[in-house]
C-alpha atoms as a PDB file:
ATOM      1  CA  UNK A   1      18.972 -43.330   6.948  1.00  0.00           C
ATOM      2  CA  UNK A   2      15.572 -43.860   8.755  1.00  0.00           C
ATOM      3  CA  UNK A   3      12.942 -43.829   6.726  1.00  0.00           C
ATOM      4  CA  UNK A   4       8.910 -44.732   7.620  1.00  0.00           C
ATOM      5  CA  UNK A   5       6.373 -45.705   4.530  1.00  0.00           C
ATOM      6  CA  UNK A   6       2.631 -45.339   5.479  1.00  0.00           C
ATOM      7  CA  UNK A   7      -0.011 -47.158   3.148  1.00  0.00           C
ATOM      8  CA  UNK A   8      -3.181 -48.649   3.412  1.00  0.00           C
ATOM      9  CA  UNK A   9      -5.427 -45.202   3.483  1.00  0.00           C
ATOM     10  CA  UNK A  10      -8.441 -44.911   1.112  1.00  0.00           C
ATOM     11  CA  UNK A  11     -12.141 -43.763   1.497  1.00  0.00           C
ATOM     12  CA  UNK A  12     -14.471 -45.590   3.294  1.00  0.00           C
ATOM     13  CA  UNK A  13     -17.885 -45.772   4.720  1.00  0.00           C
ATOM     14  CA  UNK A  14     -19.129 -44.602   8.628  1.00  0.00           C
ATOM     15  CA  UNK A  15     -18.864 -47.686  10.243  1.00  0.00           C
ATOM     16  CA  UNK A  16     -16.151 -49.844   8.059  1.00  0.00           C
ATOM     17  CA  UNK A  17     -13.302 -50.742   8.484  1.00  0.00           C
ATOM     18  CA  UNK A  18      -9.220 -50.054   7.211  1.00  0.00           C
ATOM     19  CA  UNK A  19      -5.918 -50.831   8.588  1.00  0.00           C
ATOM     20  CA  UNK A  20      -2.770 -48.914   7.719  1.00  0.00           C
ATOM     21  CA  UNK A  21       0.571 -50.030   7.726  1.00  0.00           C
ATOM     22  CA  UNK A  22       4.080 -48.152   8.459  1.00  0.00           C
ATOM     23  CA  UNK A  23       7.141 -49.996   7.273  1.00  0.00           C
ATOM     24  CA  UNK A  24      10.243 -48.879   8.630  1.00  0.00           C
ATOM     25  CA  UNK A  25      14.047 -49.184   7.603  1.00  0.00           C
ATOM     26  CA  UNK A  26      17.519 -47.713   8.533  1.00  0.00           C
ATOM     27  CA  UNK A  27      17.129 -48.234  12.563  1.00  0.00           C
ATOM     28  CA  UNK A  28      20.350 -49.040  14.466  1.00  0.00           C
ATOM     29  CA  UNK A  29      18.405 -49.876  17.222  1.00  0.00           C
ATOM     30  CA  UNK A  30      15.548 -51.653  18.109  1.00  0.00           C
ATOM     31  CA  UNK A  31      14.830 -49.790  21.152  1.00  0.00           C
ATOM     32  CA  UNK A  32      12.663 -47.217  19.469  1.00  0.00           C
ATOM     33  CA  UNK A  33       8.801 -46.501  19.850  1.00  0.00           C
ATOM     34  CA  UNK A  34       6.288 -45.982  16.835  1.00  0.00           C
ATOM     35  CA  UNK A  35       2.941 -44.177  16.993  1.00  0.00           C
ATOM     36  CA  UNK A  36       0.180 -43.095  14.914  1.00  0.00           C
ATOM     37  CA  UNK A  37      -0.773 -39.209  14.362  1.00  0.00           C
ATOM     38  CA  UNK A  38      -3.482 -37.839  12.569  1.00  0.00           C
ATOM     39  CA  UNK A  39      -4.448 -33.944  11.387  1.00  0.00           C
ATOM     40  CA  UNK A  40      -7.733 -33.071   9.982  1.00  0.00           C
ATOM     41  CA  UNK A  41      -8.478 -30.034   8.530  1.00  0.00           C
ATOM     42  CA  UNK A  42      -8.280 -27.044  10.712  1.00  0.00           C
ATOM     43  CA  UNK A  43      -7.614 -29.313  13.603  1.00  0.00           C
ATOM     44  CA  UNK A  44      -3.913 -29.682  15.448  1.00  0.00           C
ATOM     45  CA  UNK A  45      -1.701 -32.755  14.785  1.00  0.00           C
ATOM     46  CA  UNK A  46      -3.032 -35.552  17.530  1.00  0.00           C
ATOM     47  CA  UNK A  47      -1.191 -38.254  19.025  1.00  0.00           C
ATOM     48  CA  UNK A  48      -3.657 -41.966  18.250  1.00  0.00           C
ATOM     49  CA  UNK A  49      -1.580 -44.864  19.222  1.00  0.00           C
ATOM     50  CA  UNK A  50       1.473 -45.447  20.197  1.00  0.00           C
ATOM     51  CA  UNK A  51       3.427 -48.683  20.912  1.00  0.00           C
ATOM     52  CA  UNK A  52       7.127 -49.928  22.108  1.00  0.00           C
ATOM     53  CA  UNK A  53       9.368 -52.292  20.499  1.00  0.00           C
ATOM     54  CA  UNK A  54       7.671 -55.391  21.737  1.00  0.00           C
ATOM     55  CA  UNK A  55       4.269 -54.360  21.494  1.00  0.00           C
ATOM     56  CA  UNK A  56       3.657 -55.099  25.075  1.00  0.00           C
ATOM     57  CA  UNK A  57       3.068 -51.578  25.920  1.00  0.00           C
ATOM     58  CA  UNK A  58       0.191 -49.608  24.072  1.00  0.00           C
ATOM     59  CA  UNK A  59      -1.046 -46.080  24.345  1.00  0.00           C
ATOM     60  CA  UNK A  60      -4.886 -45.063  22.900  1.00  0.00           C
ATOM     61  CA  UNK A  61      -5.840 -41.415  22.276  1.00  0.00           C
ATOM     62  CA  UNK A  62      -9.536 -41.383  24.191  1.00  0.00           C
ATOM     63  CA  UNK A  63     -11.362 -40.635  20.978  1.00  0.00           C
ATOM     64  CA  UNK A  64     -10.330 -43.851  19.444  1.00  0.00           C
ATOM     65  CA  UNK A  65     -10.507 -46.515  22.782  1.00  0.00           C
ATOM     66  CA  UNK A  66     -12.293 -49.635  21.881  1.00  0.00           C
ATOM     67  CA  UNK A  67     -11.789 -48.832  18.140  1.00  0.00           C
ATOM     68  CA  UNK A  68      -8.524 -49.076  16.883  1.00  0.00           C
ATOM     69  CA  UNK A  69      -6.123 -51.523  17.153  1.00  0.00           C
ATOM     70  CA  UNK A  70      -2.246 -50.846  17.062  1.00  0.00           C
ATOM     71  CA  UNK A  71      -0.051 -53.592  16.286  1.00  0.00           C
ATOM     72  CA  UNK A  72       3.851 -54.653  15.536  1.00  0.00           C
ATOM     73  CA  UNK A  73       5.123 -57.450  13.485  1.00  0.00           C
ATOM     74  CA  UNK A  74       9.059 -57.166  14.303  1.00  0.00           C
ATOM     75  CA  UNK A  75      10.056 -59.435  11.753  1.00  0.00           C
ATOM     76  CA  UNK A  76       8.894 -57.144   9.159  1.00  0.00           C
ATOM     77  CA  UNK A  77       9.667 -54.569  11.213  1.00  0.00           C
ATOM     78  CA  UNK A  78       6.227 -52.926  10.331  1.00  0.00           C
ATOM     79  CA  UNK A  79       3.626 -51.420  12.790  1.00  0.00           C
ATOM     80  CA  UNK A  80      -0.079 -51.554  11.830  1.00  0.00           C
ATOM     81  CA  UNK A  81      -3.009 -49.908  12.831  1.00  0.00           C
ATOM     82  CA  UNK A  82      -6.153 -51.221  12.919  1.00  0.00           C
ATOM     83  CA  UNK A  83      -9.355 -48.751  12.610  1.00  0.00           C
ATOM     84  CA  UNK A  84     -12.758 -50.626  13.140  1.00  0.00           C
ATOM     85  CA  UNK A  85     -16.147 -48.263  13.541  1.00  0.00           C
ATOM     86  CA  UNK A  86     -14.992 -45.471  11.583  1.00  0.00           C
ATOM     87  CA  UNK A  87     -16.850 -42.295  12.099  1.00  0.00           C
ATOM     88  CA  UNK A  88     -16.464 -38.832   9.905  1.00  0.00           C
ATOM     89  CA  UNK A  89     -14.670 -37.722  13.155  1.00  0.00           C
ATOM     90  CA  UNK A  90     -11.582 -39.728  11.768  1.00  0.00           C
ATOM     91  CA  UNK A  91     -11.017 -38.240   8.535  1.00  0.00           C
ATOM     92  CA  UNK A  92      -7.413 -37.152   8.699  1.00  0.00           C
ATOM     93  CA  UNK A  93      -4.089 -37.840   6.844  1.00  0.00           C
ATOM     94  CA  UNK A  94      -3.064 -40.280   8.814  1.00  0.00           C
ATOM     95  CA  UNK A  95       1.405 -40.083   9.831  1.00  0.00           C
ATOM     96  CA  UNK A  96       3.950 -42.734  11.275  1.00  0.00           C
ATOM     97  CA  UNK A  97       6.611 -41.595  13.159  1.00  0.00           C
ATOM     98  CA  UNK A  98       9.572 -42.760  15.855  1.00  0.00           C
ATOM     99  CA  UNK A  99      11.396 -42.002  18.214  1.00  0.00           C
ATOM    100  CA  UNK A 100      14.112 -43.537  20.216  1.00  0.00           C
ATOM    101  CA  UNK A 101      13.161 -44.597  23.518  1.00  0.00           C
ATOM    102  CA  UNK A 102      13.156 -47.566  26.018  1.00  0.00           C
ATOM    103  CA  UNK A 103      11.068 -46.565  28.799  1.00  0.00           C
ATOM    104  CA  UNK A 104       7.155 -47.825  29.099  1.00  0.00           C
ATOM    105  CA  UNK A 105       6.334 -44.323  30.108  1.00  0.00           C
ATOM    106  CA  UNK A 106       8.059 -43.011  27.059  1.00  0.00           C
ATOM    107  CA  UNK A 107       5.289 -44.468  24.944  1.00  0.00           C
ATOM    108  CA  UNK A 108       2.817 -42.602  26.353  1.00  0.00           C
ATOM    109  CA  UNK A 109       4.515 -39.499  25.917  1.00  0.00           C
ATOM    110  CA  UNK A 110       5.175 -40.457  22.323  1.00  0.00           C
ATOM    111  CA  UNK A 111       2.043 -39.705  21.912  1.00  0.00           C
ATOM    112  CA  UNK A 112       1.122 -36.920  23.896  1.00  0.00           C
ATOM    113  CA  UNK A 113       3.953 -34.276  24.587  1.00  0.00           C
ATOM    114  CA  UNK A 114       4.805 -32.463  21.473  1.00  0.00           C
ATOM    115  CA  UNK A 115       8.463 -32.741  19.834  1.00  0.00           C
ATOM    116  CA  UNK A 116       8.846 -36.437  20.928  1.00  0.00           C
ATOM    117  CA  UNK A 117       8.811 -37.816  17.740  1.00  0.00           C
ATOM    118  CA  UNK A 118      12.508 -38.229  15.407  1.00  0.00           C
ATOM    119  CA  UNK A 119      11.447 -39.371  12.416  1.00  0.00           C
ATOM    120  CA  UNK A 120       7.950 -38.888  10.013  1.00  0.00           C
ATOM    121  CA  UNK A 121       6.492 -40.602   7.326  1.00  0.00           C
ATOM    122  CA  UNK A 122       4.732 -38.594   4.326  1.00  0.00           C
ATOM    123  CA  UNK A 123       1.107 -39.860   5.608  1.00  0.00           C
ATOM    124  CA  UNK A 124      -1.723 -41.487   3.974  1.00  0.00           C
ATOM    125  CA  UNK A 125      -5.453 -39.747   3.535  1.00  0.00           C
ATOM    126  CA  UNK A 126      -8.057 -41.490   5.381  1.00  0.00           C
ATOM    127  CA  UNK A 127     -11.427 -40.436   4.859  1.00  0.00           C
ATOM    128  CA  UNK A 128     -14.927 -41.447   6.252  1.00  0.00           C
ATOM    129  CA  UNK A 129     -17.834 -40.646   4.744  1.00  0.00           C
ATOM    130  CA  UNK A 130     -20.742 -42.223   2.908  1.00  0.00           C
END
């Protein structure tokens, strides 16, 4: 049974930091890719960061470039995401999910063509504001 655990949300200021984690069991596979979605209120379900199994391969949504920071420790078989500069613009519950896949452009697409993803977590509230 696949299952995906996301942690690490809280409230914090414009400008701080937080990094989530997503710790994931049950895989048969390792060839599998992992990304980051977030939904704020009234807003539709976007695609953040997605990476592949090695973490050599890394997609950014443009609103969070230069900010955030998406990771993978295989040994734990956990995938991080790190959120520098937070702005108000970021307040979302924040989801893991996965998909299986192999290709570099499949990474990508994780995160940007709807009904890629397999498998979601239960999401963590993040929320900026001061």
């Amino acid at each position: 049974q696949v299952q995906l655990v996301e942690s690490g949300g809280g409230l914090v200021q414009p400008g701080g930091s937080l990094s989530l984690s997503c710790a994931a069991s049950g895989f048969t596979s390792d060839y599998y890719v992992i990304g980051w979605f977030r939904q704020a209120p009234g807003k539709e379900r976007e695609g953040v960061s997605c990476i592949n199994r090695t973490g050599g391969t890394r997609y950014y949504a443009d609103s969070v470039k230069d900010r955030f920071t998406i990771s993978r420790d295989s040994a734990k078989n956990t995938v991080y995401l790190s959120m520098n500069d937070l702005k108000p613009e970021d307040t979302a519950v924040y989801y893991c999910a996965a998909r299986r896949a192999w290709l570099i452009r499949d990474v990508q697409a994780m995160c940007t063509v709807k009904g890629q993803a397999q498998y979601w977590g239960q999401g963590t509230q993040v929320t900026v504001s001061s």
